[in-house]
Protein backbone atom coordinates (compact mmCIF):
# COMPACT_ATOMS: atom_id res chain seq x y z
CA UNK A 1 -34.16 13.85 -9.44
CA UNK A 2 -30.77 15.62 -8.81
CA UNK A 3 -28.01 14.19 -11.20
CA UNK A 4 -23.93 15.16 -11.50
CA UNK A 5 -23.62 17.42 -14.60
CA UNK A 6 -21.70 16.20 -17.22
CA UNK A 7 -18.00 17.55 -16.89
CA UNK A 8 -18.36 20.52 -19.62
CA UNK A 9 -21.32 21.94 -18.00
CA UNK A 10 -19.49 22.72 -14.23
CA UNK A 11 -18.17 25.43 -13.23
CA UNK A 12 -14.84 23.98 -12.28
CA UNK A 13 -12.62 26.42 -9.85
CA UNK A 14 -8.95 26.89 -10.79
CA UNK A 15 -6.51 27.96 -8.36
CA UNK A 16 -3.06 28.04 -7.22
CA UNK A 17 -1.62 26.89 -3.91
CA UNK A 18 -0.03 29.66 -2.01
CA UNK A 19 3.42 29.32 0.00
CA UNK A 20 5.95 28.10 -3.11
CA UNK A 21 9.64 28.62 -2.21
CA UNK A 22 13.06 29.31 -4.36
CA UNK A 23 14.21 25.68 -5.65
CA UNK A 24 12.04 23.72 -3.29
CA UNK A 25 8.86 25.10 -4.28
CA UNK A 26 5.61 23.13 -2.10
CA UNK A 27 8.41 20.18 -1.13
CA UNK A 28 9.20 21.41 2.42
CA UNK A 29 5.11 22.11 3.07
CA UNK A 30 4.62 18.56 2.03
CA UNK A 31 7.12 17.04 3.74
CA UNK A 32 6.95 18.70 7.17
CA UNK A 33 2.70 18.93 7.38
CA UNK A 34 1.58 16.63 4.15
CA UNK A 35 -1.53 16.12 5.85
CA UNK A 36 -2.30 19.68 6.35
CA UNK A 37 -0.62 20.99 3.26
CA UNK A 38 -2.89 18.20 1.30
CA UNK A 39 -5.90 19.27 3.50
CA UNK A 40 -5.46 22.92 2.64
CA UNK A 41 -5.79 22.62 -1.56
CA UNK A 42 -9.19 22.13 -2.20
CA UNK A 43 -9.66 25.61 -0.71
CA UNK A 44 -8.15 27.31 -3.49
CA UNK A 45 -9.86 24.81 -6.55
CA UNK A 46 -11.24 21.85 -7.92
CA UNK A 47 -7.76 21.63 -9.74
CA UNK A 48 -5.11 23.85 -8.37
CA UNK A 49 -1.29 24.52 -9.54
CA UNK A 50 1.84 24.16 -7.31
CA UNK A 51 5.45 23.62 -7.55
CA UNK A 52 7.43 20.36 -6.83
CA UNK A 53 10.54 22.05 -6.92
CA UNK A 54 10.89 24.22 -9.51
CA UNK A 55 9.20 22.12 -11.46
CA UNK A 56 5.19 23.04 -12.38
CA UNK A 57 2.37 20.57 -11.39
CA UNK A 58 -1.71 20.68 -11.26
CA UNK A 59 -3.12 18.35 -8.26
CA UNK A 60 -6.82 17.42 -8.79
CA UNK A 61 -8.74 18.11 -5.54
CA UNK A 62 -12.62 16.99 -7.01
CA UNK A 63 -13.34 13.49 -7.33
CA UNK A 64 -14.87 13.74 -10.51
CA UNK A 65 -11.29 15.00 -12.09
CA UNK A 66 -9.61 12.36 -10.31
CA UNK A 67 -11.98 9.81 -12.52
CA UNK A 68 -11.37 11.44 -15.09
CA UNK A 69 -7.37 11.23 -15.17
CA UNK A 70 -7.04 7.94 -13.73
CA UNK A 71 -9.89 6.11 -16.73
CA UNK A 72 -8.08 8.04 -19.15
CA UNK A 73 -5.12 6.14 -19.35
CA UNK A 74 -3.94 7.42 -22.72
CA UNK A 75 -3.88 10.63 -21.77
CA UNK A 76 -3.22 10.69 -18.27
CA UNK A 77 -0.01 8.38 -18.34
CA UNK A 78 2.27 7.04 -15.64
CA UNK A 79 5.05 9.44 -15.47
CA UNK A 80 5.83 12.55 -13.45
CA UNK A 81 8.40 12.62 -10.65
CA UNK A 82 7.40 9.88 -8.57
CA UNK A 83 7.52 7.66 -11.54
CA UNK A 84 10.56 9.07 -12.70
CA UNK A 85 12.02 7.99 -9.34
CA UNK A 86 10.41 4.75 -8.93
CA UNK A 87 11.65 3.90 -12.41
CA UNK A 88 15.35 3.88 -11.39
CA UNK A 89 14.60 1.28 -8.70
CA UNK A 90 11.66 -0.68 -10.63
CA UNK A 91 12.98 -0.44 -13.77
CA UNK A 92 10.58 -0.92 -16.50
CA UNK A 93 8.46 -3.17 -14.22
CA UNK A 94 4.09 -2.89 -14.15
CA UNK A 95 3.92 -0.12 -11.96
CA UNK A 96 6.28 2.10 -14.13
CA UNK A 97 5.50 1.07 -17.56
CA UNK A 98 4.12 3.23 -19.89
CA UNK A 99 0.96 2.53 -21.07
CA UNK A 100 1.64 0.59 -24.45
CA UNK A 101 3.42 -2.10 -22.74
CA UNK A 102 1.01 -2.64 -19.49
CA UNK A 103 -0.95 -4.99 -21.07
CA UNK A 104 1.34 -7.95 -21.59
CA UNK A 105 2.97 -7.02 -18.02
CA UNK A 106 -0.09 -7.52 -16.74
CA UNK A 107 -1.27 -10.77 -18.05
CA UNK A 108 1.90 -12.27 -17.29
CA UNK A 109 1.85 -11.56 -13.68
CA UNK A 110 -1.89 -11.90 -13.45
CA UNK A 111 -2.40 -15.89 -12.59
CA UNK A 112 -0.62 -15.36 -9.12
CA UNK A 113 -3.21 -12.72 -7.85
CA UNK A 114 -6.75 -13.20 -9.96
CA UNK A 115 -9.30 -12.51 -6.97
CA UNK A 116 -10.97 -16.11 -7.28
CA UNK A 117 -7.06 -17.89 -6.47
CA UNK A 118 -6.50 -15.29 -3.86
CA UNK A 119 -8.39 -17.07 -0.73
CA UNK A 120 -5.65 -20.40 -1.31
CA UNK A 121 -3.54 -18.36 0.26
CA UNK A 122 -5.36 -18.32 3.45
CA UNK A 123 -3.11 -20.70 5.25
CA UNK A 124 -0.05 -19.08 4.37
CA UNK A 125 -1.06 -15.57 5.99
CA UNK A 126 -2.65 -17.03 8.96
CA UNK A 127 0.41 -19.31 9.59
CA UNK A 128 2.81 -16.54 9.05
CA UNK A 129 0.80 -13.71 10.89
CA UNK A 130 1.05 -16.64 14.07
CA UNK A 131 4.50 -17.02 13.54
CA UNK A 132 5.07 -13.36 14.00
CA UNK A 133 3.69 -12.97 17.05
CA UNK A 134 4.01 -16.43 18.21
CA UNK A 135 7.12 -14.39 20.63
CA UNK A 136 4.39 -11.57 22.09
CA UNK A 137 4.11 -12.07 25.72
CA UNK A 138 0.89 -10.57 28.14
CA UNK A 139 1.32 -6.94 29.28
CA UNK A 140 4.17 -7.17 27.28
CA UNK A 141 5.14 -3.73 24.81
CA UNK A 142 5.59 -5.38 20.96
CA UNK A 143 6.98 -3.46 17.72
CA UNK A 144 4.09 -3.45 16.04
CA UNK A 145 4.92 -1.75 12.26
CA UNK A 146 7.92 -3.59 12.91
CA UNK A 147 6.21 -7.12 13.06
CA UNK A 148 3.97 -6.53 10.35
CA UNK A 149 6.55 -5.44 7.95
CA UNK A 150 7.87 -8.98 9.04
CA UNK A 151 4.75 -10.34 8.15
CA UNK A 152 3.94 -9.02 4.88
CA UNK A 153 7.85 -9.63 3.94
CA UNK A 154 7.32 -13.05 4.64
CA UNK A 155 4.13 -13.40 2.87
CA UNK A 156 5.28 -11.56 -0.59
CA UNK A 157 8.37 -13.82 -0.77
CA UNK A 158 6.88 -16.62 -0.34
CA UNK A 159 4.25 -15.73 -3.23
CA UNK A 160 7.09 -14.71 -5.50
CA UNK A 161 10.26 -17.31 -4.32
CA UNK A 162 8.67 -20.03 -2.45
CA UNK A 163 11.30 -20.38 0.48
CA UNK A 164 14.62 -18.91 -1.08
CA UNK A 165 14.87 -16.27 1.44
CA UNK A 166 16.32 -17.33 4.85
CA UNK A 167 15.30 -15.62 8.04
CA UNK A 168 18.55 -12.73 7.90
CA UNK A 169 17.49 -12.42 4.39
CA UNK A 170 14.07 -11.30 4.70
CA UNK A 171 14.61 -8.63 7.66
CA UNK A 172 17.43 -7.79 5.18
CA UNK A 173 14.93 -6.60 2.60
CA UNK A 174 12.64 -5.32 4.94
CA UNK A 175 14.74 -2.89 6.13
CA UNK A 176 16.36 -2.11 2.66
CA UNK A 177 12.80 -1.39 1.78
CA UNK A 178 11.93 0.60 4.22
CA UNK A 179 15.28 2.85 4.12
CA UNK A 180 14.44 3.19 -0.02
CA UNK A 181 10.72 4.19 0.36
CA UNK A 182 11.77 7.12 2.98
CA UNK A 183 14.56 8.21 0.62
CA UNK A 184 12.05 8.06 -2.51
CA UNK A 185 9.69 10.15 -1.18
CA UNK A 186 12.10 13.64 -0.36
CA UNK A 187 13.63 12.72 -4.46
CA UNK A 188 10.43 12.77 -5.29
CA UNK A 189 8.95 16.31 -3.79
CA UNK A 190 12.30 17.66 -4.52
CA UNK A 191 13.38 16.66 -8.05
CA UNK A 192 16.74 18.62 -7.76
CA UNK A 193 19.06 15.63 -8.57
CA UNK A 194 22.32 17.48 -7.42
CA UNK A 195 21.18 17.32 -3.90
CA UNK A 196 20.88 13.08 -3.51
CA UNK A 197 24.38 12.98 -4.78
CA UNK A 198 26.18 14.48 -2.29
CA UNK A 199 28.28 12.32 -0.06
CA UNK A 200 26.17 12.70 3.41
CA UNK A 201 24.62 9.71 5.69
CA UNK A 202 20.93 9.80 3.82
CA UNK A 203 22.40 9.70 1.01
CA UNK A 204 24.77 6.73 1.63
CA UNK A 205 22.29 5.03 3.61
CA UNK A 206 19.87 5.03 0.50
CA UNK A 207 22.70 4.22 -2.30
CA UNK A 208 23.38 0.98 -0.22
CA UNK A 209 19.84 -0.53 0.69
CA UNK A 210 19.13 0.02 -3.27
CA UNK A 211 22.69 -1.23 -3.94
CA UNK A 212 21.90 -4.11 -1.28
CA UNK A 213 18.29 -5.06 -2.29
CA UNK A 214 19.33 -5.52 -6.09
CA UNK A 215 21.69 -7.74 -4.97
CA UNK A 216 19.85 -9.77 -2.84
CA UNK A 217 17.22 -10.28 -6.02
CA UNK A 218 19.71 -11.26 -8.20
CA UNK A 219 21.40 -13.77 -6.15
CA UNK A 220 17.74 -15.39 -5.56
CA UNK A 221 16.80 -15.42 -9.68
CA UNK A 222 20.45 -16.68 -10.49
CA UNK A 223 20.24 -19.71 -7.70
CA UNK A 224 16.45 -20.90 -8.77
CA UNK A 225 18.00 -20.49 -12.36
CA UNK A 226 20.08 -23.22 -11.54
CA UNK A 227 17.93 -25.64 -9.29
CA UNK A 228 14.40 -26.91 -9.60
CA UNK A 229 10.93 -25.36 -10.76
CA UNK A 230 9.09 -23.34 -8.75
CA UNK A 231 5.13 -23.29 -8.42
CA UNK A 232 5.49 -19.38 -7.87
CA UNK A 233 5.91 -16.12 -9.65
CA UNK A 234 10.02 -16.49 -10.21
CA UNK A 235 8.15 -19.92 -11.64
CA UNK A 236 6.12 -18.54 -13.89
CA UNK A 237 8.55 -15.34 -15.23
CA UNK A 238 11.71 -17.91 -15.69
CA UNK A 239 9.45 -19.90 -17.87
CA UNK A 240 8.08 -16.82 -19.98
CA UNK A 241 10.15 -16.00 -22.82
CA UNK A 242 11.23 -12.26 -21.47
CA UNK A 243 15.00 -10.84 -20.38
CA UNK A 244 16.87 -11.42 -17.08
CA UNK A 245 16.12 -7.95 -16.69
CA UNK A 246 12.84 -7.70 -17.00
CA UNK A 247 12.34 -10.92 -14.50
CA UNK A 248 14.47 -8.88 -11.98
CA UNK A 249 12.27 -5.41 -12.69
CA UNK A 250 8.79 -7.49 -12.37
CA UNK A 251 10.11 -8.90 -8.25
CA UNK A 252 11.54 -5.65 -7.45
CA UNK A 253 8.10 -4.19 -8.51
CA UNK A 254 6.05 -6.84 -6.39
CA UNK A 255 8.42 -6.48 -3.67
CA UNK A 256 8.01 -2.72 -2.93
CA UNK A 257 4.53 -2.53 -3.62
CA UNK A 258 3.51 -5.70 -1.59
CA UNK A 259 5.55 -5.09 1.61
CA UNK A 260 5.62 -1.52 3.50
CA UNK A 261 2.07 -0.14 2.33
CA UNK A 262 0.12 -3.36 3.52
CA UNK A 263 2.21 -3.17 6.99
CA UNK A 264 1.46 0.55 7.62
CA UNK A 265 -2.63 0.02 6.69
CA UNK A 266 -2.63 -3.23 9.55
CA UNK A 267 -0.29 -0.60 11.77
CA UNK A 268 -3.23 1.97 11.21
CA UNK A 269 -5.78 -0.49 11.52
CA UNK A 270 -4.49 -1.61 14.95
CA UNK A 271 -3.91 1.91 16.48
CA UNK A 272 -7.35 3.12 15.06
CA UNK A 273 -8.99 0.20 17.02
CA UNK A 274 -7.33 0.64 20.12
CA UNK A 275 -8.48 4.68 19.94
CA UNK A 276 -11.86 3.37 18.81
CA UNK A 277 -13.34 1.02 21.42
CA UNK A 278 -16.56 0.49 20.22
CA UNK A 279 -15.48 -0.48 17.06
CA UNK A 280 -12.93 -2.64 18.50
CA UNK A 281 -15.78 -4.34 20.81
CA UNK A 282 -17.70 -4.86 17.70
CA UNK A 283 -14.58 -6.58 15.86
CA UNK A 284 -14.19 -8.77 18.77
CA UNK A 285 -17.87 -9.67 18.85
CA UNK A 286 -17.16 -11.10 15.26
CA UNK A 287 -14.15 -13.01 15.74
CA UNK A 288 -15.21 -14.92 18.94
CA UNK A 289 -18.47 -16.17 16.99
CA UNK A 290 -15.91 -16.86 13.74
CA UNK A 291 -12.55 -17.88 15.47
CA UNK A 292 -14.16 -19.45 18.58
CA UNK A 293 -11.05 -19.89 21.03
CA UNK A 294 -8.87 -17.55 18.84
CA UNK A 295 -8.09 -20.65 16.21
CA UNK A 296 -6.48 -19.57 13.26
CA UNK A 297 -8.60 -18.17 9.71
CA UNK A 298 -9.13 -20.47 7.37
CA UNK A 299 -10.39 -19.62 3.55
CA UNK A 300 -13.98 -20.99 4.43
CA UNK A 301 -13.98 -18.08 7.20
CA UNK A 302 -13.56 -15.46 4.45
CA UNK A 303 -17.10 -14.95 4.14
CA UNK A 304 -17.83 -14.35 7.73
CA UNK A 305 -15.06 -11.89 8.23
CA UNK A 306 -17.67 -9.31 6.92
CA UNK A 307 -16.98 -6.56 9.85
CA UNK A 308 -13.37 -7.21 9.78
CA UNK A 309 -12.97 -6.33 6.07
CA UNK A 310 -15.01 -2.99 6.98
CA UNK A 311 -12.28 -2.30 9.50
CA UNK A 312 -9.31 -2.32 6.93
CA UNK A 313 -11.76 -0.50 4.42
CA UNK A 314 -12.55 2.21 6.83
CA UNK A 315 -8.71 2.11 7.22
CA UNK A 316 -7.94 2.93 3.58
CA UNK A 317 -9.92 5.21 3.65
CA UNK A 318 -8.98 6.92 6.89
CA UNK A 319 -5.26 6.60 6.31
CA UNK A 320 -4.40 5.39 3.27
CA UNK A 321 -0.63 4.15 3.08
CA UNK A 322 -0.74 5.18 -0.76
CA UNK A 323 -1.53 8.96 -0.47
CA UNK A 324 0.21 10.95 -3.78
CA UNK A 325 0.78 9.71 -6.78
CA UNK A 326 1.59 11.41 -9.98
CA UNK A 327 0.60 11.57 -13.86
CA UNK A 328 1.76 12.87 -17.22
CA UNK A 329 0.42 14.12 -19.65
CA UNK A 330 1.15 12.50 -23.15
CA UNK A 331 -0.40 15.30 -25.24
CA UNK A 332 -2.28 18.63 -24.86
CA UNK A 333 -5.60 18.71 -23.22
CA UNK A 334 -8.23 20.06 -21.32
CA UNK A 335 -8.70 19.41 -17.65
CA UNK A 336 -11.31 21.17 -15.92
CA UNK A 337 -11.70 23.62 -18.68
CA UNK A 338 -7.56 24.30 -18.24
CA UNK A 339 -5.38 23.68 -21.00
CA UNK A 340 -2.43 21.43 -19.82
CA UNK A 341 0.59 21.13 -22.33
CA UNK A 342 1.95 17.54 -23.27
CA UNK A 343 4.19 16.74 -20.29
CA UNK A 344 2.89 17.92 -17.49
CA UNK A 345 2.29 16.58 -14.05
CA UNK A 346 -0.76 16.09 -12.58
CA UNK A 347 -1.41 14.97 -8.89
CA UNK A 348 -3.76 13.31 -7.40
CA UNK A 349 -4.22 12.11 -3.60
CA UNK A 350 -5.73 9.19 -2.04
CA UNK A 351 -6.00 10.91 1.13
CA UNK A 352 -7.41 14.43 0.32
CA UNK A 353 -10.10 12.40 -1.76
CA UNK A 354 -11.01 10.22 1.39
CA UNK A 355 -11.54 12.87 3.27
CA UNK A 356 -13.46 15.07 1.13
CA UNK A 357 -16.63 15.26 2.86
CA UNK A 358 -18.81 15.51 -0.19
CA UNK A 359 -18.29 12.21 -0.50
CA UNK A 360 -17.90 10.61 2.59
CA UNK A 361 -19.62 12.60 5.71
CA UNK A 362 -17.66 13.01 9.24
CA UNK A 363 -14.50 12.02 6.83
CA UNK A 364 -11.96 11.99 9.91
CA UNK A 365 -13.79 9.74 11.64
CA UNK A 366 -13.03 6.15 12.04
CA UNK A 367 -16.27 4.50 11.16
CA UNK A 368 -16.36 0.97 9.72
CA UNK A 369 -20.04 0.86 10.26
CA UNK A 370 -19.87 3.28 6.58
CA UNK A 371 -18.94 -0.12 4.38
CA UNK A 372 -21.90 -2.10 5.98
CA UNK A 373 -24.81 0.02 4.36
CA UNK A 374 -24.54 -1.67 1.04
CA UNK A 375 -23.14 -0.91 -2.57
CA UNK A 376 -21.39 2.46 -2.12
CA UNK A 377 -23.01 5.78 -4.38
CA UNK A 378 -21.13 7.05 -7.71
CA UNK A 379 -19.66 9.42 -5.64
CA UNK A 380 -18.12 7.26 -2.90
CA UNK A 381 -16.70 5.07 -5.68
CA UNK A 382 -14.91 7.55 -7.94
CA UNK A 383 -13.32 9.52 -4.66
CA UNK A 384 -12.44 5.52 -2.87
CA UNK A 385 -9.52 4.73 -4.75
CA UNK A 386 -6.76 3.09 -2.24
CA UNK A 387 -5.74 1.08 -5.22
CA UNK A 388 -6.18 3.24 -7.97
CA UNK A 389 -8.84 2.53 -10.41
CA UNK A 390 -8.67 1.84 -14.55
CA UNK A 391 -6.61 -0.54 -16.08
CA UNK A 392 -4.02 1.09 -14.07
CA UNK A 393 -5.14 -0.41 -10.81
CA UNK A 394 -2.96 -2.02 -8.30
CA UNK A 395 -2.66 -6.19 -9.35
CA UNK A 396 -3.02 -7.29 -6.02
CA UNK A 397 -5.88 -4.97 -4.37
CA UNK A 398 -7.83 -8.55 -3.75
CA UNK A 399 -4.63 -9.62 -2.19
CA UNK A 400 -4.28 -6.69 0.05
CA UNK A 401 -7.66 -7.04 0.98
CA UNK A 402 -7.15 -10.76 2.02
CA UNK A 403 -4.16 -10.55 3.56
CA UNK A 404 -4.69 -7.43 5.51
CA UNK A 405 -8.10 -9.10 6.67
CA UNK A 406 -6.95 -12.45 7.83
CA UNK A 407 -3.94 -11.01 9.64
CA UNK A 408 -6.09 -8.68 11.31
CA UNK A 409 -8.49 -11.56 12.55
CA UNK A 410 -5.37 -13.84 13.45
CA UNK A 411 -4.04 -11.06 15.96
CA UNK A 412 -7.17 -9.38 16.92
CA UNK A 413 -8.81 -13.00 17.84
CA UNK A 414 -5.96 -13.46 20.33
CA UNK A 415 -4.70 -10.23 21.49
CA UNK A 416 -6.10 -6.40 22.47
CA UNK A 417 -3.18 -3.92 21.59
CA UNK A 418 -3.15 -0.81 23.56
CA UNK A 419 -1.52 2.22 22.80
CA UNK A 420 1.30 3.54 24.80
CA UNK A 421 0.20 6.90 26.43
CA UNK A 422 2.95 8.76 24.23
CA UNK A 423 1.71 6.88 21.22
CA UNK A 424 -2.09 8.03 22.44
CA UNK A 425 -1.86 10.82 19.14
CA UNK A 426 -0.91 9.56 15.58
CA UNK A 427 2.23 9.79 14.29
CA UNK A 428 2.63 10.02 10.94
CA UNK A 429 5.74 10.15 8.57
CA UNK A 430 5.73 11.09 5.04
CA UNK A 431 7.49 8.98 2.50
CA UNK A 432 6.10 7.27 -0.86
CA UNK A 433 3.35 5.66 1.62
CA UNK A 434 2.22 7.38 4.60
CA UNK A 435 2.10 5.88 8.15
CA UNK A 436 2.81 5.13 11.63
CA UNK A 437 6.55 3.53 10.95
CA UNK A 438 7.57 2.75 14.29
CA UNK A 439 4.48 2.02 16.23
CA UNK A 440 4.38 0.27 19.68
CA UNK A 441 2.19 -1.14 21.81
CA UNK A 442 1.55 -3.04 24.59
CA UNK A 443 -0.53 -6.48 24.23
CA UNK A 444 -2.97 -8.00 25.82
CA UNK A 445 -3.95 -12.19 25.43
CA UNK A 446 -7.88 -12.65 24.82
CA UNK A 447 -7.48 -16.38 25.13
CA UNK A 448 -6.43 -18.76 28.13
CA UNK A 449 -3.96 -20.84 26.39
CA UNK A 450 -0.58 -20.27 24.35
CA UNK A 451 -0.26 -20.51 20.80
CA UNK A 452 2.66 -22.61 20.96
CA UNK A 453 0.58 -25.52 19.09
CA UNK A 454 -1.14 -23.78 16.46
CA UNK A 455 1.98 -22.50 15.57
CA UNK A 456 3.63 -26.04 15.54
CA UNK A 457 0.64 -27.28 13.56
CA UNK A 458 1.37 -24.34 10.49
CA UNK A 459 5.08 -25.05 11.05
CA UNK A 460 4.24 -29.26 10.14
CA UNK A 461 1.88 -28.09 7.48
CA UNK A 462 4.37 -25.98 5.62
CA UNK A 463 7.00 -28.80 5.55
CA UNK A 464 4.30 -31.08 4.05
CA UNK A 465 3.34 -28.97 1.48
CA UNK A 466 -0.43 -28.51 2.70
CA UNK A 467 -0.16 -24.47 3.15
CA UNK A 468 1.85 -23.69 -0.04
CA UNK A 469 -0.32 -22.06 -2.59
CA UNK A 470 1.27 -22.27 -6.24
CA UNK A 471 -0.75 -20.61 -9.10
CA UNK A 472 -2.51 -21.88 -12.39
């Protein structure tokens, strides 16, 4: 039987990427084409060297490697531009932490989003994904990114603050958010600081959200400070003997991570379904036999949503909101045979590993059916990594994975979105997560009656306390 060599015995293929211009270096290629540019690597090596801006960098195009850098945490440290970016909105929250101080970050904010506690919080994400669309009328066009951005805004404050953002508030931060991520992303591929601090509308636009969002987080940890306990993460971090600072850094954290990349992979999911009928058909078939009459999710249904978790699998994999994410090194070594000095950046992409077709076959394809076969191979697992993967993986990948499945069954079990014919090709935008950022479509009911009840009902049951999930 055929195994994988061990690492030292391949052949690895060392190249660099072509194309590299004065001061920008690779930054325009990835910015205008990312897909393409990203698509285009693995051509030249199993680890190949560009340029984000003048600045040297190695992206890993073989799974294997990818392993390799993201179990070896101690080598392979969060760090690089990205991180040097994200680190002057996070602060020194879990994402951006260095390795030596993950651990206690971790177990701190770990209660809220252990996988067995996840399902309480079925309620809550059915409730709110109803809410949402509770305004969506028949043959009507909707905002779709827009309403799930809603959506997972809603959910994520509730999980960290209860109810201390109002309505304005929360489309406040969502569109703080989504301004910052966009601006992140260019800072990040071009690393030329001179160039974000000149006085133009991007510029301005970004200083403010980040200005604006701080603000808004500050205002919610100094009034809680001041009230009653919270059964919630502000809860939990107000009780833990850390600094102000570090409370604010650890929201800011969960807030950017939990709101755009979820919305873009149920965006994906939706406009991937409506370009995929059969799969769609198939989805449907499951939710009318799980949600008879399109009634809302409950936690018991988790089990039965089997098809409808393959859907925002295949989804991750097929567009992956998270799709470049950097590394440092924090001494010299050896990666795929090439000496790397201490400090340098090493790439790695989500999206070029999905759709290496070593490891997953017809890899632009939208096939769901691909998660139903079983326990996935070596291979599929070490190239899969929406999440990441080590002790460096994303907190609340269970989350995610609930939330993005039971919204997806609460809309799906009472409404067929259809793409507009102009929106009939994806569009794509590059920033720190990749996606479809102003998607619409046009809905159709798959039920006879309103919502207008069920709604009602999750409205009464969050005044009486019966959908609010607190943690242990």
């Amino acid at each position: 039987m055929n195994r994988p060599l061990p690492e030292h015995d391949k052949a690895w293929r060392i190249g660099l990427a072509p194309g590299s211009l004065p001061l920008l270096g690779h930054g325009l290629a990835l910015y205008r084409q990312p897909l393409a540019f990203l698509n285009s690597l693995s051509v030249y090596g199993d680890l190949v060297e560009l340029r984000l801006g003048p600045r040297r960098a190695w992206m890993v195009c073989h799974p294997e490697l990818a392993h390799q850098v993201l179990m070896d945490t101690g080598t392979f440290d969060k760090g690089g531009p990205l991180y040097d970016r994200l680190g002057a909105l996070m602060g020194n929250g879990l994402v951006t932490c260095r390795q030596n101080t993950h651990r206690d970050k971790r177990r701190l904010l770990q209660p809220a989003f252990r996988p067995s506690y996840v399902p309480s919080y079925a309620n809550l994400i059915a409730g709110e994904t109803e809410a949402v669309c509770s305004g969506w009328a028949d043959g009507r066009t909707v905002p779709v990114t827009e309403s799930m951005m809603t959506l997972t805004t809603r959910v994520i404050s509730h999980v960290l603050f209860s109810d201390s953002l109002d309505k304005e508030r929360i489309a406040e931060v969502r569109d703080c958010l989504t301004t910052i991520v966009r601006g992140l992303f260019v800072r990040t591929i071009v690393p030329v600081s001179g160039l974000f601090r000149l006085p133009i509308p991007p510029n301005r636009r970004y200083q403010y959200s980040l200005s604006r969002l701080h603000s808004i987080i500050n205002a919610v940890i100094e009034n809680r400070a001041k009230g009653t306990d919270h059964n919630d993460v502000l809860g939990t971090l107000l009780q833990a003997s850390i600094k102000a600072k570090d409370v604010h850094d650890h929201l800011i954290t969960l807030l950017l991570t939990g709101v755009e990349a979820p919305a873009l992979c149920l965006s994906d999911a939706f406009s991937l379904l409506a370009r995929h009928p059969e799969a769609e058909q198939r989805l449907h078939r499951e939710l009318n036999a799980v949600l008879p009459g399109g009634r809302l999710p409950r936690q018991e249904d988790l089990p039965h949503l089997i098809y409808t978790r393959c859907v925002i699998t295949e989804t991750l994999r097929h567009s992956s909101p998270g799709w470049l994410f950097t590394r440092l090194t924090t001494k010299e070594t050896e990666l795929a045979g090439h000496k790397l000095p201490r400090g340098a950046t090493v790439l790695y992409s989500p999206y070029l590993l999905h759709h290496d077709s070593s490891s997953f076959p017809q890899p632009d394809h939208f096939l769901p059916d691909r998660w139903l076969a079983g326990e996935s191979t070596i291979g599929e697992r070490h190239a899969f990594v929406p999440f990441s993967a080590g002790n460096r993986k994303c907190l609340g990948d269970e989350f995610s994975m609930v939330q993005a499945t039971l919204a997806l069954a609460t809309v799906a079990a009472r409404w067929r979105l259809r793409c507009l014919p102009e929106e009939a090709k994806s569009k794509v935008r590059p920033a720190i997560t990749l996606g479809q950022r102003e998607l619409v479509m046009t809905c159709q009911s798959r039920i006879e009656t309103g919502t207008g009840h069920a709604v009602a009902e999750y409205r009464a049951s969050r005044v009486t306390g019966e959908s609010d999930a607190g943690h242990a």
